[in-house]
N, C-alpha and C. Protein backbone atom coordinates (compact mmCIF):
# COMPACT_ATOMS: atom_id res chain seq x y z
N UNK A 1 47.24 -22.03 -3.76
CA UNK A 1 46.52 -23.15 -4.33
C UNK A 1 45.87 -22.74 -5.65
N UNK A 2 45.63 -23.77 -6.56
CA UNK A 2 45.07 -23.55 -7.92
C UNK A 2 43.98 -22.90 -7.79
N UNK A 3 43.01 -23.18 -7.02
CA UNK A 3 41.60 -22.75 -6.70
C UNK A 3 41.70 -21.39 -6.36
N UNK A 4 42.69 -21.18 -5.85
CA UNK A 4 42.37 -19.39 -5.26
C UNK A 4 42.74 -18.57 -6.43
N UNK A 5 43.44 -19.19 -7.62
CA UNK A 5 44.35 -18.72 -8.65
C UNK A 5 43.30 -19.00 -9.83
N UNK A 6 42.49 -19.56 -9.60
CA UNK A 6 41.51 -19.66 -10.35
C UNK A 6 40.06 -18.65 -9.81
N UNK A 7 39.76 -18.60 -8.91
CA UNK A 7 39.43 -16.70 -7.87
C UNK A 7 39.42 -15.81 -8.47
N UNK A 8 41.02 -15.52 -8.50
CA UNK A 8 41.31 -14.65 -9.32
C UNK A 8 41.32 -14.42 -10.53
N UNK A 9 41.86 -15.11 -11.14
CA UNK A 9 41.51 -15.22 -12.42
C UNK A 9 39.64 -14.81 -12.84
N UNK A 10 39.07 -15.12 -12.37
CA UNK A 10 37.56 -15.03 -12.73
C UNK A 10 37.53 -13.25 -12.21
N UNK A 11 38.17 -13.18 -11.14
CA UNK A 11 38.09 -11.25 -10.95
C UNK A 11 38.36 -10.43 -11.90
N UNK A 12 39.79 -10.88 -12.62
CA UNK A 12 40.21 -10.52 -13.38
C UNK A 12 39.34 -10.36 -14.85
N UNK A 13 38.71 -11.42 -15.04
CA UNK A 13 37.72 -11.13 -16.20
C UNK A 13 36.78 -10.35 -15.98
N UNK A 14 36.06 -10.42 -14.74
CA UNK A 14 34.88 -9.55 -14.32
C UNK A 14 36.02 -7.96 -14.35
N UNK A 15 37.28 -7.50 -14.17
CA UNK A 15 37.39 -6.24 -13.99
C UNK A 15 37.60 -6.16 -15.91
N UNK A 16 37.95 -7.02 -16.66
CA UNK A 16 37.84 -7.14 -18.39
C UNK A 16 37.12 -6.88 -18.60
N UNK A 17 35.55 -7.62 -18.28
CA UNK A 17 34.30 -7.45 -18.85
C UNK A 17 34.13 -5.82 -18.59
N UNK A 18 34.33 -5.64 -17.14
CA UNK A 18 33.83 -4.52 -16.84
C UNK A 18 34.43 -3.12 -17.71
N UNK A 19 35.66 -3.73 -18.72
CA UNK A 19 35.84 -2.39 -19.63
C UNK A 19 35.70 -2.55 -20.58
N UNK A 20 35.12 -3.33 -21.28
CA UNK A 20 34.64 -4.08 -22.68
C UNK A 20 35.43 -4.48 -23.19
N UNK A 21 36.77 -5.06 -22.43
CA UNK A 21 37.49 -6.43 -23.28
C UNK A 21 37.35 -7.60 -23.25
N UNK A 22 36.61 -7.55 -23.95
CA UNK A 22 35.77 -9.37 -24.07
C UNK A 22 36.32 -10.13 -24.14
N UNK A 23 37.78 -10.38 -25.31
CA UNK A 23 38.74 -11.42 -25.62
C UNK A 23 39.44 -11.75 -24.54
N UNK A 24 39.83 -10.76 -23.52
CA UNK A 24 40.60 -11.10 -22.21
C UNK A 24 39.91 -11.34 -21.47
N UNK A 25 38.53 -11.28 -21.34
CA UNK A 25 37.54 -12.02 -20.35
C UNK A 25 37.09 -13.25 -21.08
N UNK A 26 37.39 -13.49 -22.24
CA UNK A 26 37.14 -14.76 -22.67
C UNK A 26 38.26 -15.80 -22.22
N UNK A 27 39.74 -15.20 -22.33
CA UNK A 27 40.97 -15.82 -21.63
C UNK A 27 41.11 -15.98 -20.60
N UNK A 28 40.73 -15.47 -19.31
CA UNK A 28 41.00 -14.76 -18.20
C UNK A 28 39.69 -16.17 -17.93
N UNK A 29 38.67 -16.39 -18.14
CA UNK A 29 37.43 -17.41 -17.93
C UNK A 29 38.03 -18.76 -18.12
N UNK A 30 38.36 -19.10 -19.09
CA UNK A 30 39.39 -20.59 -19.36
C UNK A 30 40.09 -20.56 -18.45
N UNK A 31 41.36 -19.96 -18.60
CA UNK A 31 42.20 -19.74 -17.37
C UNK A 31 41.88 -20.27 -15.97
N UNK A 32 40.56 -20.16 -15.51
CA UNK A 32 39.58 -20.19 -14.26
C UNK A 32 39.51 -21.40 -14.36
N UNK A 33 38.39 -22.22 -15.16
CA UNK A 33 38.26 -23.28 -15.45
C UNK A 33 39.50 -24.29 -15.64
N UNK A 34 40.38 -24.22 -16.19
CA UNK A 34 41.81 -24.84 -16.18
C UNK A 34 42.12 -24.72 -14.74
N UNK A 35 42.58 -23.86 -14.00
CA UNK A 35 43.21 -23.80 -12.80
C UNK A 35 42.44 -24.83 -12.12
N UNK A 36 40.95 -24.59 -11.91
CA UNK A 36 39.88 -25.01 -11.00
C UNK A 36 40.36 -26.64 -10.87
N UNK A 37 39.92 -27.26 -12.68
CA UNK A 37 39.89 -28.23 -12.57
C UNK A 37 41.40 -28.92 -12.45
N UNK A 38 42.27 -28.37 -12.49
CA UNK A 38 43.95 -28.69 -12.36
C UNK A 38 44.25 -29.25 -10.44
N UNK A 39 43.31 -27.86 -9.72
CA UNK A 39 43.86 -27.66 -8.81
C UNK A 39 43.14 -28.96 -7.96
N UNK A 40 41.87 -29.47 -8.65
CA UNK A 40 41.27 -30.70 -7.98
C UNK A 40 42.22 -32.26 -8.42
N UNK A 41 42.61 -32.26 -9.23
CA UNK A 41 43.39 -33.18 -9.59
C UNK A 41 45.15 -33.35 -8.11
N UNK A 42 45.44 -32.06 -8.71
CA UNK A 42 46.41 -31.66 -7.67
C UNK A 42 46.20 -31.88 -6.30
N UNK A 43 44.93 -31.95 -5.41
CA UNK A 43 44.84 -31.78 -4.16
C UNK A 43 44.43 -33.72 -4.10
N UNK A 44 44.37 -34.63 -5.33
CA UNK A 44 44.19 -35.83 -5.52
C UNK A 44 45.42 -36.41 -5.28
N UNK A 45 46.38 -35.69 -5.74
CA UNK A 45 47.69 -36.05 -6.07
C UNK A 45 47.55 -37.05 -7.86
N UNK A 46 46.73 -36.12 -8.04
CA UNK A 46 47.04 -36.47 -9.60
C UNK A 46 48.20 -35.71 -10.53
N UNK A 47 49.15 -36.62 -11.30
CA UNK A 47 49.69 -35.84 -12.03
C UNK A 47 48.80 -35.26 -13.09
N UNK A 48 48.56 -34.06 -13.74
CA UNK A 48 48.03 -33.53 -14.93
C UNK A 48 48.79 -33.27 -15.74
N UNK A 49 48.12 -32.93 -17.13
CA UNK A 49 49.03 -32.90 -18.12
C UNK A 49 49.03 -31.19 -18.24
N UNK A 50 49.64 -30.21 -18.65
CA UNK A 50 49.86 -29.36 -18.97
C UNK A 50 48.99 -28.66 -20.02
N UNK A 51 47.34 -29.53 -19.76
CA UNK A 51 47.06 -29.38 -21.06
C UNK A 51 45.80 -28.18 -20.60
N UNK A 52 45.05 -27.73 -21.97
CA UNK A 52 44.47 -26.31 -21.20
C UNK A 52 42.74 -27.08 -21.72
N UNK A 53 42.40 -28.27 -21.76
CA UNK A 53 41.07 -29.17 -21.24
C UNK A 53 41.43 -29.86 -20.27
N UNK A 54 41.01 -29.36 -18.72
CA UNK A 54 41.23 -30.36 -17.35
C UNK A 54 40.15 -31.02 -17.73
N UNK A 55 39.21 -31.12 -17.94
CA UNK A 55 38.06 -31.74 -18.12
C UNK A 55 37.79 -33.10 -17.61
N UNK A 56 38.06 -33.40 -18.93
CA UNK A 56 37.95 -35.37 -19.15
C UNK A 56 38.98 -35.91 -18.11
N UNK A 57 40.13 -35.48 -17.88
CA UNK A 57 40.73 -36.46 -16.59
C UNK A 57 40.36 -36.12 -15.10
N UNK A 58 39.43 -34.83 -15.15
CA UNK A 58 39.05 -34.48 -13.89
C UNK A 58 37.74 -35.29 -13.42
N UNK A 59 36.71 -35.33 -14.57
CA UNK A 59 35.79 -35.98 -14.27
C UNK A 59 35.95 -37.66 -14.24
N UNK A 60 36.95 -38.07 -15.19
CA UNK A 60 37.26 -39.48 -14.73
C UNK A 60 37.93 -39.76 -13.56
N UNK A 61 38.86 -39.06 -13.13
CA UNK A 61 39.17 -39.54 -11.60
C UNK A 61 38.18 -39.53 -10.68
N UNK A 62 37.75 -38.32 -10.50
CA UNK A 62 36.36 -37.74 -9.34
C UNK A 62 35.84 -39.32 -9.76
N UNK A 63 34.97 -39.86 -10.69
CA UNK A 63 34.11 -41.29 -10.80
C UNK A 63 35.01 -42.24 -10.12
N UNK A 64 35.83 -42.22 -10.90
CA UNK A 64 36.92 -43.29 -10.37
C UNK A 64 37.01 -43.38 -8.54
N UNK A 65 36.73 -42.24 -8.46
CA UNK A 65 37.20 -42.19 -6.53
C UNK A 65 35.95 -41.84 -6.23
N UNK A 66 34.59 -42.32 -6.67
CA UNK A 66 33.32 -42.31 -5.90
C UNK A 66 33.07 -40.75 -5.79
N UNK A 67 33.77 -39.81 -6.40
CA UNK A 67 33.07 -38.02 -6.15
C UNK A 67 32.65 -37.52 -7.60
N UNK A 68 32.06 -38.72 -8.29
CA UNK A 68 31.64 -38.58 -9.76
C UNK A 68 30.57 -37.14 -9.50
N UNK A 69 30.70 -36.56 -10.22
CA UNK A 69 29.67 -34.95 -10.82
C UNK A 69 28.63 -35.88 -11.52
N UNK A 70 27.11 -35.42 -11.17
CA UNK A 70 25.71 -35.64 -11.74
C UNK A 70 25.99 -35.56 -13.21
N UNK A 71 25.80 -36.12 -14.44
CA UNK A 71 25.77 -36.82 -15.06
C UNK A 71 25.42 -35.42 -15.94
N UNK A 72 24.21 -34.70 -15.43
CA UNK A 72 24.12 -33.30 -16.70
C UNK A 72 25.37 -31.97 -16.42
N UNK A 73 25.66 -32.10 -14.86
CA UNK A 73 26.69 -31.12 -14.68
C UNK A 73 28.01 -31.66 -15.02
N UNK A 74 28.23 -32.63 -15.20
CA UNK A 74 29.61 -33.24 -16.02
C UNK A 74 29.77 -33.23 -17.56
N UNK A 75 28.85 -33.20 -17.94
CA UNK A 75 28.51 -32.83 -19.30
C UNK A 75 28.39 -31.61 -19.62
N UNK A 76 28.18 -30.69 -18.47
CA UNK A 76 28.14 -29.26 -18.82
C UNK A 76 29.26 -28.95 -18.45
N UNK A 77 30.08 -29.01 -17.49
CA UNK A 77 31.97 -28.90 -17.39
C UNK A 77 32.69 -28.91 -18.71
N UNK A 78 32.11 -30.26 -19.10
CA UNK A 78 33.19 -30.78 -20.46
C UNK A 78 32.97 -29.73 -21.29
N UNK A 79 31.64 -29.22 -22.14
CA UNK A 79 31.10 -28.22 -22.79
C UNK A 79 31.72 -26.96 -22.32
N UNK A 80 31.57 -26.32 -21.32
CA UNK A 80 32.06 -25.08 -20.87
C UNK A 80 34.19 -25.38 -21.03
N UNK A 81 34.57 -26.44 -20.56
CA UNK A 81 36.34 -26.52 -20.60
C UNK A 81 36.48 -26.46 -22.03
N UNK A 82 35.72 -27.35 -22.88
CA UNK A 82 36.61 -27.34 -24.39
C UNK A 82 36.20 -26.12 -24.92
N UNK A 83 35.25 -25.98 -24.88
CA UNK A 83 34.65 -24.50 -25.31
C UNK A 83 35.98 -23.63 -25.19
N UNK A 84 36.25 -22.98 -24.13
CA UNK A 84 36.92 -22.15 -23.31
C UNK A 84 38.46 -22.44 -23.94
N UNK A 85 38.34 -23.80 -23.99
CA UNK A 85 39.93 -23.79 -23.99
C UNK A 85 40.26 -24.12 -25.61
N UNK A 86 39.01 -23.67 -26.49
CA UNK A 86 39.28 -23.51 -27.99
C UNK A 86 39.26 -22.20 -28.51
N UNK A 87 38.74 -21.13 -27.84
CA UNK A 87 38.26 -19.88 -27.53
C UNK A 87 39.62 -19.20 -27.27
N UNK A 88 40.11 -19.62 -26.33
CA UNK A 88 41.41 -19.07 -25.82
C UNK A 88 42.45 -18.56 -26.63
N UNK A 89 42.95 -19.01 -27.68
CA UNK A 89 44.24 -18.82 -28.29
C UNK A 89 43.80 -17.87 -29.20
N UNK A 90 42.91 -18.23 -29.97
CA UNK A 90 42.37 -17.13 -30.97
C UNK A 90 42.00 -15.52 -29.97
N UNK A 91 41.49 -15.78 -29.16
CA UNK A 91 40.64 -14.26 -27.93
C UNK A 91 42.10 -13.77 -27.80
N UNK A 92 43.05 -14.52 -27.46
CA UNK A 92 44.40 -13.52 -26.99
C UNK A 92 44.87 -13.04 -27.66
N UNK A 93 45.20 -14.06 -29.17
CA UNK A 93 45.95 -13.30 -30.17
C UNK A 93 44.85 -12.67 -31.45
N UNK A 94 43.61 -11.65 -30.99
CA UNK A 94 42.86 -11.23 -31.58
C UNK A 94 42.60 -11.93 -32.79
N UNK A 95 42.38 -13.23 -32.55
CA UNK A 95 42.12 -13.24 -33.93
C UNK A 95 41.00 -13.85 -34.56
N UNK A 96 39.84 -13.82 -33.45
CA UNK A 96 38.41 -13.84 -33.11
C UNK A 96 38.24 -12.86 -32.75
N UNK A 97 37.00 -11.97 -32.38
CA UNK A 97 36.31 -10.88 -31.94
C UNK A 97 35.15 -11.80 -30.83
N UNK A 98 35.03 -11.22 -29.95
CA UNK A 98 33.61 -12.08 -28.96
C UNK A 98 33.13 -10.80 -28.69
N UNK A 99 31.83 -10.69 -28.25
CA UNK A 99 30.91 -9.39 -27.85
C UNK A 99 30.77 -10.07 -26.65
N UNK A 100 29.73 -9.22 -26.45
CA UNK A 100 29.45 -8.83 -24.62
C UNK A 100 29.12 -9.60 -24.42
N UNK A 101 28.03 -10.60 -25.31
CA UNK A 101 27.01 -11.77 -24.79
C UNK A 101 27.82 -12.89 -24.46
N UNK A 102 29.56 -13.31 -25.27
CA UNK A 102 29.48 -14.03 -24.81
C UNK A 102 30.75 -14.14 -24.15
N UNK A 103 30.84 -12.98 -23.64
CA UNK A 103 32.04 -12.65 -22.32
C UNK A 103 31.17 -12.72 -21.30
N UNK A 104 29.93 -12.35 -21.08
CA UNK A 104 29.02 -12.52 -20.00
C UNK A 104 28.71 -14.34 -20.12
N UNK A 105 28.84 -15.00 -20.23
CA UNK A 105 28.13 -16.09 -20.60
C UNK A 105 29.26 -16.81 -20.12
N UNK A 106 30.43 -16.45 -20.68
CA UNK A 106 31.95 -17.02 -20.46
C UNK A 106 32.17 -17.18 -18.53
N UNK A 107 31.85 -15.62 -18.07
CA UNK A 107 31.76 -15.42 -16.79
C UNK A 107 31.09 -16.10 -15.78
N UNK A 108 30.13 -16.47 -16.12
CA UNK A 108 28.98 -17.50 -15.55
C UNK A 108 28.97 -18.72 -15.57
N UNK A 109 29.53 -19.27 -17.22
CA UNK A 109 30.37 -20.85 -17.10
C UNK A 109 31.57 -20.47 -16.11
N UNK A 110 32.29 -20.13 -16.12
CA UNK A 110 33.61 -20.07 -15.32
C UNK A 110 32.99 -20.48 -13.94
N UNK A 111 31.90 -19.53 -13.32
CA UNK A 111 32.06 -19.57 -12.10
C UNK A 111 31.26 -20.61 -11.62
N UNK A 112 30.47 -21.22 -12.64
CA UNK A 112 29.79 -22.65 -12.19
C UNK A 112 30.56 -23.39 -11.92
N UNK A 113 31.95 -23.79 -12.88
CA UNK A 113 32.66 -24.58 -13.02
C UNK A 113 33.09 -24.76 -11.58
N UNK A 114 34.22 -23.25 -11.26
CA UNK A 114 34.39 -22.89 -9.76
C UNK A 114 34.08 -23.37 -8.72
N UNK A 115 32.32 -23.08 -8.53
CA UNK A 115 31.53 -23.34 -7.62
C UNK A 115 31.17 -24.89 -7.59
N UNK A 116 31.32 -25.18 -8.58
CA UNK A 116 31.00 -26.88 -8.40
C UNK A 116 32.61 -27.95 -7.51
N UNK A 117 33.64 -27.14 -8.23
CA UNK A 117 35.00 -27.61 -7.68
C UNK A 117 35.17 -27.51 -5.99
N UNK A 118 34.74 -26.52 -6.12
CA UNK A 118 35.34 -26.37 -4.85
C UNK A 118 33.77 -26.91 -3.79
N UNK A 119 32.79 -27.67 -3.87
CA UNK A 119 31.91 -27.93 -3.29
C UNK A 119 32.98 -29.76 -3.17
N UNK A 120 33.48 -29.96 -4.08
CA UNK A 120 34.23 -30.88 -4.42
C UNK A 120 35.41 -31.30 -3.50
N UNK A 121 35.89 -30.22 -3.55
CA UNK A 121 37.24 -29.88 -2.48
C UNK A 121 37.08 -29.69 -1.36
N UNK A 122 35.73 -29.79 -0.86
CA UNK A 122 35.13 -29.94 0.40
C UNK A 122 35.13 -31.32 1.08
N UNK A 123 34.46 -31.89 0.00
CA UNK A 123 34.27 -33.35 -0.04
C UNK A 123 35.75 -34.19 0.43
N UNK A 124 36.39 -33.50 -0.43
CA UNK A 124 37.79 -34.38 -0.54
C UNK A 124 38.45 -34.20 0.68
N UNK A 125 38.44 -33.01 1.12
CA UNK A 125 39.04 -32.31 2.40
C UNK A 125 38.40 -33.48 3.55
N UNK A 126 36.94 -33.61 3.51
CA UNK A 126 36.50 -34.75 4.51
C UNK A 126 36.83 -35.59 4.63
N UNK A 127 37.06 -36.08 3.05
CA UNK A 127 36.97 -37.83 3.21
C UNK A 127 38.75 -37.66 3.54
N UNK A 128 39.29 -36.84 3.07
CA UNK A 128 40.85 -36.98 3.56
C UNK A 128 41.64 -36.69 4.99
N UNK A 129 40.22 -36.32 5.96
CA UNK A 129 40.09 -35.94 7.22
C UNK A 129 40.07 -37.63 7.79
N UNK A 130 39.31 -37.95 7.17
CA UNK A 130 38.63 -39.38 8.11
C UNK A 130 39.75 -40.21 7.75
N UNK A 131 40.34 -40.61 6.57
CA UNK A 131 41.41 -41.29 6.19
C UNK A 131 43.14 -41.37 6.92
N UNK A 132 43.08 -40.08 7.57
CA UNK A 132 43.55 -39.89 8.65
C UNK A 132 43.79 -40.51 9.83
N UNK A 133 42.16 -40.57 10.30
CA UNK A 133 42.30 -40.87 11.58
C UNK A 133 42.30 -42.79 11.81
């Protein structure tokens, strides 16, 4: 599943950070965030686009289907995905530099993002329990 691939991915930056490659913990963090929010769409049966901001169609469906995100943490998703996923291309192909502060910072958006999804995918798991029966 996207979510566990998004797990990893966030390990993977924490073992980056942990040797001072920032640019691949800056990649390796998007990555997270993309999967996360891909893999909630996916467990919707949403098609997504291939694109590397899940963002805006993640938080409009979730509203759309009554599992709308609080209004400052949806706004902080969007901020942390475009961020991340403008960050990305330049961090891989060196052609930005990021320091520690904000590979650490990167790490911590990622795993909010994470942690908010999958509180999400809980939700969905229920209401797709009861719909069931």
């Amino acid at each position: 599943m996207l979510l566990a691939a998004a797990d990893e991915s966030i390990a993977q930056a924490k073992f980056s950070f942990d040797r001072g490659v920032w640019n691949l913990t800056i990649r390796r963090t998007q990555e997270a965030v993309e999967l996360c929010l891909a893999g909630i769409l996916a467990l919707m049966g949403v098609h997504y686009p291939k694109d590397h901001d899940q963002a805006p169609l993640t938080l409009r469906v979730l509203k759309a289907h009554g599992l709308g995100i609080e209004e400052k943490k949806a706004k902080k998703i969007q901020r942390i995905s475009i961020d991340l996923s403008r960050k990305r291309g330049p961090a891989l192909h060196q052609e930005e530099g990021h320091d520690q502060t904000t590979a650490q910072q990167a790490i911590k958006d990622a795993q909010l993002v994470l942690n908010l999804m999958k509180k999400v995918r809980c939700k969905l798991l229920v209401r797709m329990k009861k719909n069931k029966k």
